[in-house]
N, C-alpha and C. Protein backbone atom coordinates (compact mmCIF):
# COMPACT_ATOMS: atom_id res chain seq x y z
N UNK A 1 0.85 -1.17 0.00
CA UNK A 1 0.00 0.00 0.00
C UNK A 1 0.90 1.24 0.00
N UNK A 2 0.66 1.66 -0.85
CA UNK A 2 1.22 3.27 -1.18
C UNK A 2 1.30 4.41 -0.07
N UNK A 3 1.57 5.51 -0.14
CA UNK A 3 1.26 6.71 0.33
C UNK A 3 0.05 7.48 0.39
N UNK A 4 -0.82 7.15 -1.02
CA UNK A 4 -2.16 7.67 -1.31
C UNK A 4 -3.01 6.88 -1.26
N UNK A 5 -2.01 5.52 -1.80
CA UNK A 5 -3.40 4.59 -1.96
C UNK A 5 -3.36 3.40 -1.12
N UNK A 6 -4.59 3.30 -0.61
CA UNK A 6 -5.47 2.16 0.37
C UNK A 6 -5.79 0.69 -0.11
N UNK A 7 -6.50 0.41 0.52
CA UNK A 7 -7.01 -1.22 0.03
C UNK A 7 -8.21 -1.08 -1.16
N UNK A 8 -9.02 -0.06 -1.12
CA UNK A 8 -10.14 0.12 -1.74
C UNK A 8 -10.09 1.57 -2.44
N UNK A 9 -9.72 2.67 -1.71
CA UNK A 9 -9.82 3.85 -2.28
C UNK A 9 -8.55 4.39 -2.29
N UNK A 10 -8.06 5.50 -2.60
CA UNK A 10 -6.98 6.70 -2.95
C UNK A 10 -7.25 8.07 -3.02
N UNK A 11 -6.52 8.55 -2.61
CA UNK A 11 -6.03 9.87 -2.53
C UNK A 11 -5.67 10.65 -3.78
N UNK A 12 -6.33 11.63 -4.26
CA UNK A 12 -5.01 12.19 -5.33
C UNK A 12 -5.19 13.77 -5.23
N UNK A 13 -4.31 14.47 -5.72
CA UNK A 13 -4.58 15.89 -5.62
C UNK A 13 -5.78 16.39 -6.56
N UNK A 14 -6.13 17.82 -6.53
CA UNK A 14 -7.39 17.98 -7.21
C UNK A 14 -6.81 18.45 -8.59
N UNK A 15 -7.38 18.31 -9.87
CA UNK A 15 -7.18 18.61 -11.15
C UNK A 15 -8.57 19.15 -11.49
N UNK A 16 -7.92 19.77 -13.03
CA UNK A 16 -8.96 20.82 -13.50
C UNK A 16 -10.28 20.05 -13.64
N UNK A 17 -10.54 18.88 -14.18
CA UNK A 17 -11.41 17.84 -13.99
C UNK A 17 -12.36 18.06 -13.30
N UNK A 18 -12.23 17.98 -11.75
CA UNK A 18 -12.29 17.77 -10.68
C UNK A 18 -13.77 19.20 -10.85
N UNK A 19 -13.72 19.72 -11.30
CA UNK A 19 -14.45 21.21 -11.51
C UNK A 19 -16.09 21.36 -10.86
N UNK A 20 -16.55 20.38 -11.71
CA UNK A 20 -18.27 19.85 -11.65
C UNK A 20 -18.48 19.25 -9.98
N UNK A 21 -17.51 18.30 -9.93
CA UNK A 21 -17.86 17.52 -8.74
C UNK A 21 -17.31 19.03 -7.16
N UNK A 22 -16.63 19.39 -7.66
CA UNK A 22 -16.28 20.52 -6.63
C UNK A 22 -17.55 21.15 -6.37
N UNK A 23 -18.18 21.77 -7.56
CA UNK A 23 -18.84 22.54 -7.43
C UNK A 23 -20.12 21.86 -6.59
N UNK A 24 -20.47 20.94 -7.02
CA UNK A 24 -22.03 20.43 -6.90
C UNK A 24 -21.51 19.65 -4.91
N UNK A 25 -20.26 19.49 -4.83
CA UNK A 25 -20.28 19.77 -3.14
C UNK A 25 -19.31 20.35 -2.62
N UNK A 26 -19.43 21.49 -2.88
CA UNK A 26 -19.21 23.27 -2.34
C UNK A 26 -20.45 23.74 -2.32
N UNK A 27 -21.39 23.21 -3.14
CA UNK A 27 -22.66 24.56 -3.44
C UNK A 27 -23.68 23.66 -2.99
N UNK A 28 -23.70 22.24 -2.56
CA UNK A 28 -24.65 21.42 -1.42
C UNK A 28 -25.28 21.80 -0.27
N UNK A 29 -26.06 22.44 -0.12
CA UNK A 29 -26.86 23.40 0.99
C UNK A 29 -26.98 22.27 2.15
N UNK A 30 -26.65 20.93 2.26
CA UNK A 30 -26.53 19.61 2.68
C UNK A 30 -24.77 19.72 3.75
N UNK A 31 -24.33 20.76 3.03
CA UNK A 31 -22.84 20.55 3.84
C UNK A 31 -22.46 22.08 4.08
N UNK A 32 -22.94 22.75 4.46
CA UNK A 32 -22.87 24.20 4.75
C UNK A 32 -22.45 24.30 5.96
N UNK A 33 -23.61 23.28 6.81
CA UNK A 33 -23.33 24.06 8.00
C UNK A 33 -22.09 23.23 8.60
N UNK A 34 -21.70 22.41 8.27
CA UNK A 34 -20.18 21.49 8.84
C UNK A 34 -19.04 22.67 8.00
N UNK A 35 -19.17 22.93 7.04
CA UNK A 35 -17.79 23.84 6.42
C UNK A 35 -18.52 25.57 6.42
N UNK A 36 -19.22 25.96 7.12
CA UNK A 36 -19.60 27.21 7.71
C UNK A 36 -19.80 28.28 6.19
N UNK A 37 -20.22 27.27 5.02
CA UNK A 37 -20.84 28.26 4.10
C UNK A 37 -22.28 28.99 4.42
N UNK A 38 -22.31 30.35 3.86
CA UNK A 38 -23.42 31.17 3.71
C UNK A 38 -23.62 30.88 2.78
N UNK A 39 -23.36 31.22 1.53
CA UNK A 39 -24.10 31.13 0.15
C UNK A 39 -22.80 30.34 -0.59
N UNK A 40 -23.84 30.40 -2.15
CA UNK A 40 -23.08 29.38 -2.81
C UNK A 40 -21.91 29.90 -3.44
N UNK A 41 -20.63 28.92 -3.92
CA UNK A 41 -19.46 29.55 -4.71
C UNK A 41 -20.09 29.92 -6.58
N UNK A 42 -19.02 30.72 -6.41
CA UNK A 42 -19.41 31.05 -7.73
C UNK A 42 -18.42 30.07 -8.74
N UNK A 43 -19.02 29.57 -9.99
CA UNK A 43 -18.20 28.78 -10.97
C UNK A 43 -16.72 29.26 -10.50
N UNK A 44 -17.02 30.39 -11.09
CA UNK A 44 -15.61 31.61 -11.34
C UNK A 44 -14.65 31.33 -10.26
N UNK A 45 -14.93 31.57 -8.80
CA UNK A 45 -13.94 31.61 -7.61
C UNK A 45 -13.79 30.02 -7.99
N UNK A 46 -14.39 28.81 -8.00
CA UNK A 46 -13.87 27.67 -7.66
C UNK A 46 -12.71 27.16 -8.75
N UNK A 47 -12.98 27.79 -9.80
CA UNK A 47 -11.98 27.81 -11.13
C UNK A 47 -10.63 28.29 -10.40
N UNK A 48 -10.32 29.12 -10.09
CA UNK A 48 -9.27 30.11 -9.45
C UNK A 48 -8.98 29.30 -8.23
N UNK A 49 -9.85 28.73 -7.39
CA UNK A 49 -9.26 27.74 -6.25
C UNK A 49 -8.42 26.23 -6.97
N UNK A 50 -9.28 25.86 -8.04
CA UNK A 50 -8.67 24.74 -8.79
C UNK A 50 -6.84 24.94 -9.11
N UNK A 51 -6.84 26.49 -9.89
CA UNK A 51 -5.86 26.82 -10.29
C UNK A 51 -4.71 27.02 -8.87
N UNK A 52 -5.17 27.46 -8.01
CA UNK A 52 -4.19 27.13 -6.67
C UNK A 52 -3.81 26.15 -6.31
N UNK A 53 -4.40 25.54 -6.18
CA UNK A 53 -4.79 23.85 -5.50
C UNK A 53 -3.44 22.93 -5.49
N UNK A 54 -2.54 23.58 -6.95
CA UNK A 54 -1.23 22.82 -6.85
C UNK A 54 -0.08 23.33 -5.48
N UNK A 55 -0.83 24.90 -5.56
CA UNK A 55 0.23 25.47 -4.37
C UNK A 55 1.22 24.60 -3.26
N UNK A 56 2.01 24.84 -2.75
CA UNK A 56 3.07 23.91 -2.15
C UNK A 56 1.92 24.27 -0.65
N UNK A 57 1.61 22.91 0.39
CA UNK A 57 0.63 23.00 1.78
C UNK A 57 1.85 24.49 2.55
N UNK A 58 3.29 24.60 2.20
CA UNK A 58 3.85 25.69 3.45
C UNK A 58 3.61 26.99 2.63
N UNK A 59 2.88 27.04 1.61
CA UNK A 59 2.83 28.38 0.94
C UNK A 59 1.08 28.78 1.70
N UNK A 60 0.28 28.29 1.07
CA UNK A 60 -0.81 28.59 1.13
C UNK A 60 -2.09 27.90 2.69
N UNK A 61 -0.71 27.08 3.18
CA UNK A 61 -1.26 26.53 4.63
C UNK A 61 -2.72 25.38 4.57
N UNK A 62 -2.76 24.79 3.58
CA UNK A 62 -4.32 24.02 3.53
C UNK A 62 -3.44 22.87 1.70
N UNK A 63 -4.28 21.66 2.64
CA UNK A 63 -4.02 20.67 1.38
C UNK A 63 -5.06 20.26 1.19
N UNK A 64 -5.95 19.76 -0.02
CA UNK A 64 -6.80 18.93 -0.22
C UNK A 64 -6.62 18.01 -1.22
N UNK A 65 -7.69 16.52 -1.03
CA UNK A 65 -7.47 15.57 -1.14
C UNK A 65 -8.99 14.93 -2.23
N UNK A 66 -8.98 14.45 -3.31
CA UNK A 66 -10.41 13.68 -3.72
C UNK A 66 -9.60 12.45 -3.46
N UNK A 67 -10.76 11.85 -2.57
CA UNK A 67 -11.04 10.60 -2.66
C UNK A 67 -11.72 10.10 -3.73
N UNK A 68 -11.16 8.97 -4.14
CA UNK A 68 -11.38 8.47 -5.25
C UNK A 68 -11.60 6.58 -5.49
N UNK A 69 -12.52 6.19 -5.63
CA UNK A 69 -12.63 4.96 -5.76
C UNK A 69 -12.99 4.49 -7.43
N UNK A 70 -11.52 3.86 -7.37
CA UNK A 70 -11.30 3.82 -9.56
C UNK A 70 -11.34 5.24 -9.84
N UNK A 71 -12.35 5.31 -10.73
CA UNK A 71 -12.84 6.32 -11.52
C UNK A 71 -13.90 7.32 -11.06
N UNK A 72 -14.74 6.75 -9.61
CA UNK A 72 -15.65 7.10 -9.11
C UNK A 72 -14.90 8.38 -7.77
N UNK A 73 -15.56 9.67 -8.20
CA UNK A 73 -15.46 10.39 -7.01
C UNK A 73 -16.01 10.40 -5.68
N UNK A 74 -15.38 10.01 -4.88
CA UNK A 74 -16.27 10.09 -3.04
C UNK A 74 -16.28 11.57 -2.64
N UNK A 75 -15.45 12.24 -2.54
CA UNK A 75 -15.38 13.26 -1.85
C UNK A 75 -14.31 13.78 -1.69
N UNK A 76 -13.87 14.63 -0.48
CA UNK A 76 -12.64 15.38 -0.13
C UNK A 76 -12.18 14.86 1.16
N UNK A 77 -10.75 15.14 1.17
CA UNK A 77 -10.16 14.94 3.12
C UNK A 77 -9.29 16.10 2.67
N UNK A 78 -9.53 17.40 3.43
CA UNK A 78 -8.58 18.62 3.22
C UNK A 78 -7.64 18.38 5.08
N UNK A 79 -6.65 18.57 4.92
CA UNK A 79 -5.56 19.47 5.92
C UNK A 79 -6.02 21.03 5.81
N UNK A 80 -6.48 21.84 6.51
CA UNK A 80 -6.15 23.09 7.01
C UNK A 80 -5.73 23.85 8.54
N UNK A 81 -5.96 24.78 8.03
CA UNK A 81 -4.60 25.60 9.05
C UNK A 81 -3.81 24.97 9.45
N UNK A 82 -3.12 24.46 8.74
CA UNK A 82 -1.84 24.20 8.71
C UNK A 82 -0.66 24.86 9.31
N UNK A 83 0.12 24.74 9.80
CA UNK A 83 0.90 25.32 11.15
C UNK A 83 2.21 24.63 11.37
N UNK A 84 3.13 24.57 10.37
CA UNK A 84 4.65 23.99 10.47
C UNK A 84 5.05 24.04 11.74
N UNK A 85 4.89 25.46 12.03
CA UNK A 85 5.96 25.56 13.90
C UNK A 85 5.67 24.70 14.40
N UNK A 86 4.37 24.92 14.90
CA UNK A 86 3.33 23.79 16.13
C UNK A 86 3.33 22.84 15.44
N UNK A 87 3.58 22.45 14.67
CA UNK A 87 3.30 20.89 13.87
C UNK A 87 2.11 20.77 14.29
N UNK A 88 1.15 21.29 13.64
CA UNK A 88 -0.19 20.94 13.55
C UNK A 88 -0.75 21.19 12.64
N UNK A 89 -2.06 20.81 12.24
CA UNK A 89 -3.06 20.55 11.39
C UNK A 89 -4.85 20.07 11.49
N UNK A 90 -5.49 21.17 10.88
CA UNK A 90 -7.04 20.65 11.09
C UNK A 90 -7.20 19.27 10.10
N UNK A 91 -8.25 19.01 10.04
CA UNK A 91 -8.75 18.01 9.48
C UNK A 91 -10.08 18.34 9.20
N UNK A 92 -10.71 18.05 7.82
CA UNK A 92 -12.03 17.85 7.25
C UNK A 92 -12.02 16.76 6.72
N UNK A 93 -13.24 16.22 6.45
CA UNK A 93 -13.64 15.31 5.59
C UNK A 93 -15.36 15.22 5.04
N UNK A 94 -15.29 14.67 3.67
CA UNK A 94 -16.51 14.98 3.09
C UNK A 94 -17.06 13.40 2.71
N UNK A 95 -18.01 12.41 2.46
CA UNK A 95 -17.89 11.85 1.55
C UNK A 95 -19.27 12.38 0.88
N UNK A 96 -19.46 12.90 -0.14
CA UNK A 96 -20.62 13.29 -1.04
C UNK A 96 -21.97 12.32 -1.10
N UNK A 97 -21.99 11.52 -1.67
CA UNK A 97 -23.39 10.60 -1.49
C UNK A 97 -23.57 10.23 -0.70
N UNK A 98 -24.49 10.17 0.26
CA UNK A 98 -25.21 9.30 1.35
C UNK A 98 -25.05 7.60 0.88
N UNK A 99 -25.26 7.49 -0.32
CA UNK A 99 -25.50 5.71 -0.55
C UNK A 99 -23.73 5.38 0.16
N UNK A 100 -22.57 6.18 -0.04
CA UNK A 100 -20.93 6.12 -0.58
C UNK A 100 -20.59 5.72 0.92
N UNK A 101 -21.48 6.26 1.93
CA UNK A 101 -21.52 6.43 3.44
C UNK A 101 -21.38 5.50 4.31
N UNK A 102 -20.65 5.34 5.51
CA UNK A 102 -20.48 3.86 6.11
C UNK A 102 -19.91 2.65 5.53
N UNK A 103 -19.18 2.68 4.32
CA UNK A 103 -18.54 1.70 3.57
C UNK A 103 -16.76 1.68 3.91
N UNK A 104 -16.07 2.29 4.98
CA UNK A 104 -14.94 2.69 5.20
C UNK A 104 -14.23 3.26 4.44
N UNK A 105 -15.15 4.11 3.34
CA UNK A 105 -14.07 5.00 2.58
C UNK A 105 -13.53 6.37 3.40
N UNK A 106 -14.58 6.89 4.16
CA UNK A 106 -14.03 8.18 5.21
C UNK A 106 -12.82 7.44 6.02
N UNK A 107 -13.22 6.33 7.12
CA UNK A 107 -11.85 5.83 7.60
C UNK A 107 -10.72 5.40 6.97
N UNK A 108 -10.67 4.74 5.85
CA UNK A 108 -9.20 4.48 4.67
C UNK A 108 -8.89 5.28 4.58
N UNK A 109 -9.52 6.77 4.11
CA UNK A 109 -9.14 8.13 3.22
C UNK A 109 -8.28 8.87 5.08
N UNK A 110 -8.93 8.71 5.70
CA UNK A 110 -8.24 9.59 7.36
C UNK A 110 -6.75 8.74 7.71
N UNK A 111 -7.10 7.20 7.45
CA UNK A 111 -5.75 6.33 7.92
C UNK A 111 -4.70 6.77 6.55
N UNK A 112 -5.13 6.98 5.38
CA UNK A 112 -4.26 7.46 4.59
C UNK A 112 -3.75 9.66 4.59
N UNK A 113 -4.68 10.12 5.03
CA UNK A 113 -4.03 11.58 5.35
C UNK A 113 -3.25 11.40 6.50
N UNK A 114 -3.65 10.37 8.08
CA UNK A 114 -2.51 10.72 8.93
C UNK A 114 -1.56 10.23 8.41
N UNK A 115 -1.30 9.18 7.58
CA UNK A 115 -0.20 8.96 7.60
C UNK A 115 1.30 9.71 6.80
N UNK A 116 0.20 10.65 6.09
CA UNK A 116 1.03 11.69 5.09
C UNK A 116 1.14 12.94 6.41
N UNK A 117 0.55 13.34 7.14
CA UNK A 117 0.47 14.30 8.33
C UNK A 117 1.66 14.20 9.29
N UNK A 118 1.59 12.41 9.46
CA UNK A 118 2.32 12.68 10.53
C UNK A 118 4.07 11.91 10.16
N UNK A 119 4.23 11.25 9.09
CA UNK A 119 5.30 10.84 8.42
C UNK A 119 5.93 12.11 7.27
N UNK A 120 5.24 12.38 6.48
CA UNK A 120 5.60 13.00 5.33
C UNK A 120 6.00 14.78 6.09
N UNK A 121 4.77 14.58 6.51
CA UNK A 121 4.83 16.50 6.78
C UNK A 121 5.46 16.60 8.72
N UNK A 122 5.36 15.65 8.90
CA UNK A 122 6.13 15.65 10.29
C UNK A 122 5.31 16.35 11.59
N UNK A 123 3.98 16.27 11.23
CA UNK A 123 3.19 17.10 12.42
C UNK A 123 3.01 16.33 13.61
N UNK A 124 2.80 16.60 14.72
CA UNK A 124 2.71 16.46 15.94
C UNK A 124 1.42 15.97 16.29
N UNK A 125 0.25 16.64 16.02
CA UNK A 125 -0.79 16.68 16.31
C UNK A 125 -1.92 16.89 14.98
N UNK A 126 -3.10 16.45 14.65
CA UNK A 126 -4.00 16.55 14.16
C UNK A 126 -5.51 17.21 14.98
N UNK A 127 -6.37 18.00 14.45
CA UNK A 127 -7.59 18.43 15.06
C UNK A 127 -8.62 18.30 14.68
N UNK A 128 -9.91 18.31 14.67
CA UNK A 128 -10.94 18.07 13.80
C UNK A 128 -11.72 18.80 14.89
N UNK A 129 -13.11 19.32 14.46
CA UNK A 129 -14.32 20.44 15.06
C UNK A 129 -15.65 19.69 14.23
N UNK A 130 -16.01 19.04 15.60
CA UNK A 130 -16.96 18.37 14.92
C UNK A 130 -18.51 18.31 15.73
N UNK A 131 -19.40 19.04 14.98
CA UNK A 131 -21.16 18.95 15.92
C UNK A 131 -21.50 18.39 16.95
N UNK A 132 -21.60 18.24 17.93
CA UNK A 132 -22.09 16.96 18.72
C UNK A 132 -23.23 16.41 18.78
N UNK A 133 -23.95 16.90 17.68
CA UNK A 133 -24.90 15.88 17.18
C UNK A 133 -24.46 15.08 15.89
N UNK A 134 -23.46 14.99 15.40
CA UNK A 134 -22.83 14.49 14.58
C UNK A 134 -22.49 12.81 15.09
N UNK A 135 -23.54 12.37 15.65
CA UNK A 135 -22.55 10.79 16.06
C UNK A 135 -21.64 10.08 15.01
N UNK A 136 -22.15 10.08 13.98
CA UNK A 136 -21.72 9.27 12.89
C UNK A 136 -20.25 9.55 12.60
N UNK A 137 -20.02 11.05 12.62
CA UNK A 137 -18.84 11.59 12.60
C UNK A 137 -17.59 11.04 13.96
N UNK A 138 -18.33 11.53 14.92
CA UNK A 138 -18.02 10.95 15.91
C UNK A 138 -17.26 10.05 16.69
N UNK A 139 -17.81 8.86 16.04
CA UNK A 139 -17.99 7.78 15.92
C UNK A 139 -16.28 7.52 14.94
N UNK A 140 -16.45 7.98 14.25
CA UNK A 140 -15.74 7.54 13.13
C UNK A 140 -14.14 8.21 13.35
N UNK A 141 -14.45 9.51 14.27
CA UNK A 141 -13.07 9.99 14.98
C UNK A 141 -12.49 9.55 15.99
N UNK A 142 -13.49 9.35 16.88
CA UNK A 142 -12.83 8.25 18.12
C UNK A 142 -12.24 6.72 17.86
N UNK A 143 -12.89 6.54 16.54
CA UNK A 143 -12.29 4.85 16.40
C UNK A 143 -11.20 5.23 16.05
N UNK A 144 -10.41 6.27 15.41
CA UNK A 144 -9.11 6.25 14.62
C UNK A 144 -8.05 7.07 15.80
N UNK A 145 -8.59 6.98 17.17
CA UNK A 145 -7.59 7.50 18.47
C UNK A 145 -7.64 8.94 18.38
N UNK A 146 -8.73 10.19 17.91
CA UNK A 146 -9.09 11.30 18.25
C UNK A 146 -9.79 11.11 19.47
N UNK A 147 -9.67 11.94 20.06
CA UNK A 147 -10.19 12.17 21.74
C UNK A 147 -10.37 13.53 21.53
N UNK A 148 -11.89 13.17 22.26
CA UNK A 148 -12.96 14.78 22.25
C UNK A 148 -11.98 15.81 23.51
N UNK A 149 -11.75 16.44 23.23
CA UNK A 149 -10.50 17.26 24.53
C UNK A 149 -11.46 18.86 24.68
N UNK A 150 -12.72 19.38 24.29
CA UNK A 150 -13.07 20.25 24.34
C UNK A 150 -14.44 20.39 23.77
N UNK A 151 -15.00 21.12 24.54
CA UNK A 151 -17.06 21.29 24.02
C UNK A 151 -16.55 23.13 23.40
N UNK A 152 -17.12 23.47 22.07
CA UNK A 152 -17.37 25.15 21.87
C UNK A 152 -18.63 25.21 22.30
N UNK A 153 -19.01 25.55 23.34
CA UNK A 153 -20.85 25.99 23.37
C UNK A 153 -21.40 27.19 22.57
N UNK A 154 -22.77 26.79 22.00
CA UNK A 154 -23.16 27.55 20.90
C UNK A 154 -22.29 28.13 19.92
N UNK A 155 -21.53 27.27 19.29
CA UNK A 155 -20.24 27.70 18.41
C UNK A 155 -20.76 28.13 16.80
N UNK A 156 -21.68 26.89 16.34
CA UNK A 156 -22.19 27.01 14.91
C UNK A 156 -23.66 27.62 15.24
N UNK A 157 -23.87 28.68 14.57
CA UNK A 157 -24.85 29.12 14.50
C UNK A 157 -25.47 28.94 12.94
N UNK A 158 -26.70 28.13 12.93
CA UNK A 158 -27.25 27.48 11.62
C UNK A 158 -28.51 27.61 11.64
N UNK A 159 -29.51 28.35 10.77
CA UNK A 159 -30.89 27.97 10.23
C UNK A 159 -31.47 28.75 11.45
N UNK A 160 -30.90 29.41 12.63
CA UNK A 160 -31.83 30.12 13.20
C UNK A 160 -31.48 29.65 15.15
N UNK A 161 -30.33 28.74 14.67
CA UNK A 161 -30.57 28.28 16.32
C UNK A 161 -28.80 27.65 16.05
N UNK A 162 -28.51 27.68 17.62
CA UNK A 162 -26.64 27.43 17.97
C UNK A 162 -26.79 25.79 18.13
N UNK A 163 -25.79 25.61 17.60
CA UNK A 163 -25.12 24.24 18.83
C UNK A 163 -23.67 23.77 18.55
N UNK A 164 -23.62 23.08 19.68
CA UNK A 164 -22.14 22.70 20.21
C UNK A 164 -21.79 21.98 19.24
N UNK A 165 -20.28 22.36 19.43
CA UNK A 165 -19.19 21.77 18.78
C UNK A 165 -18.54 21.54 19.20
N UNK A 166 -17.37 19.84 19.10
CA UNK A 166 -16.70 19.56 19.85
C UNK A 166 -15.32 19.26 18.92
N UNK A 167 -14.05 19.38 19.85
CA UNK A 167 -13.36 19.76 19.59
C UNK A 167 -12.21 18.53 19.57
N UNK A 168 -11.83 17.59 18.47
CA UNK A 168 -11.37 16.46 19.07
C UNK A 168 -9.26 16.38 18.98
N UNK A 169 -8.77 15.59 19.29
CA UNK A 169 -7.32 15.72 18.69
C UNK A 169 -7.17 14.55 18.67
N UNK A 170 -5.77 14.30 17.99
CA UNK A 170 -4.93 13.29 17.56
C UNK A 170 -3.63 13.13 17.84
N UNK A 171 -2.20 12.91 18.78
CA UNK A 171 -1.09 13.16 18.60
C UNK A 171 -0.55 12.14 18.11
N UNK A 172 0.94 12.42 17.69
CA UNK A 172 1.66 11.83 16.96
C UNK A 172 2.12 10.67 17.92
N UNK A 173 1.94 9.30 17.68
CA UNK A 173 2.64 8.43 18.71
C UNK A 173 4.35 8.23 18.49
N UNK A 174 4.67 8.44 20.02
CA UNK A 174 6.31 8.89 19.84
C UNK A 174 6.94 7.33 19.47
C-alpha cells in the first residue's frame, strides 16, 4: 500500500477535472453548516481555487485531497490551518453521497491523510471540530484515536438556532 493509496480507495490531488464535482459539493446546501458556508461559490472563484490547488501545503497553509474509488469520485479529506511551527493541522472530511456512506471509505481516506500528516509532513498533532450531534462523525473519529479534549458551546450558529461543537485531537505516537 502506497502513500495515497489504500485497500479500496486513494487519494489524489485535485485537477482541472475535478471542476463539476467541486462545485455540486461546495454549493450542497446539505454541507454548509459542517464547512460554515453562507451562500453558494461562484463557478468563477472555484476555477481560481482549482488553479491554486497545486500550491506547495507551506505556501498557502491548507491541502486537499479527492477521494477516489477507480474512476468514481467520493469526496474530499482537506488538511487546514496548517501550522509547520506547532506541527499541527485541522482536518475535514466529506464523503458526497449518502448511498458512498459507512462503507470505510471516510476511515481508509483519514488512515491514509494521517499517515502523510504525521510521516511525510512531520506534524505532531492533528484536530478536527466536529457537531455533537454528529454521532456518525463521531464515531468515526474516536475509532481512529481522536479524543474529544473540548465542548465550543453555541459555536455554529445554523438555520436560526446554535449548537455545540466539539473539539477532538490526535497526537503523533512517539
Amino acid at each position: 500500500m502506497s502513500l495515497f493509496q489504500g485497500e479500496h480507495i486513494r487519494l489524489r490531488p485535485l485537477e482541472p477535472q475535478d471542476l463539476t464535482f467541486l462545485e455540486e459539493v461546495e454549493n450542497n446546501p446539505e454541507f454548509w453548516e459542517i464547512s460554515h458556508t453562507v451562500a453558494p461559490f461562484a463557478r468563477y472563484t472555484l476555477e481560481r481555487y482549482l488553479e491554486h490547488s497545486t500550491k506547495d501545503i507551506y505556501e498557502v497553509r491548507q491541502q486537499r485531497f479527492v477521494i477516489a474509488l477507480q474512476d468514481k469520485l467520493l469526496g474530499f479529506v482537506d488538511l487546514f490551518d496548517f501550522d509547520p511551527f506547532h506541527k499541527r493541522a485541522g482536518v475535514g472530511i466529506v464523503i458526497a453521497d449518502p448511498e458512498d456512506r459507512g462503507k470505510g471509505y471516510a476511515k481508509e481516506a483519514l488512515n491514509l491523510l494521517m499517515e502523510y500528516a504525521f510521516v511525510q509532513l512531520d506534524l505532531h498533532q492533528l484536530f478536527a471540530n466536529i457537531l455533537e450531534e454528529n454521532q456518525k462523525s463521531i464515531a468515526l473519529f474516536e475509532n481512529l484515536g481522536f479524543n474529544a479534549v473540548g465542548l465550543k458551546k453555541d459555536w455554529v450558529f445554523y438555520q436560526g438556532s446554535f449548537k455545540n461543537e466539539l473539539l477532538f485531537q490526535k497526537l503523533k505516537k512517539s
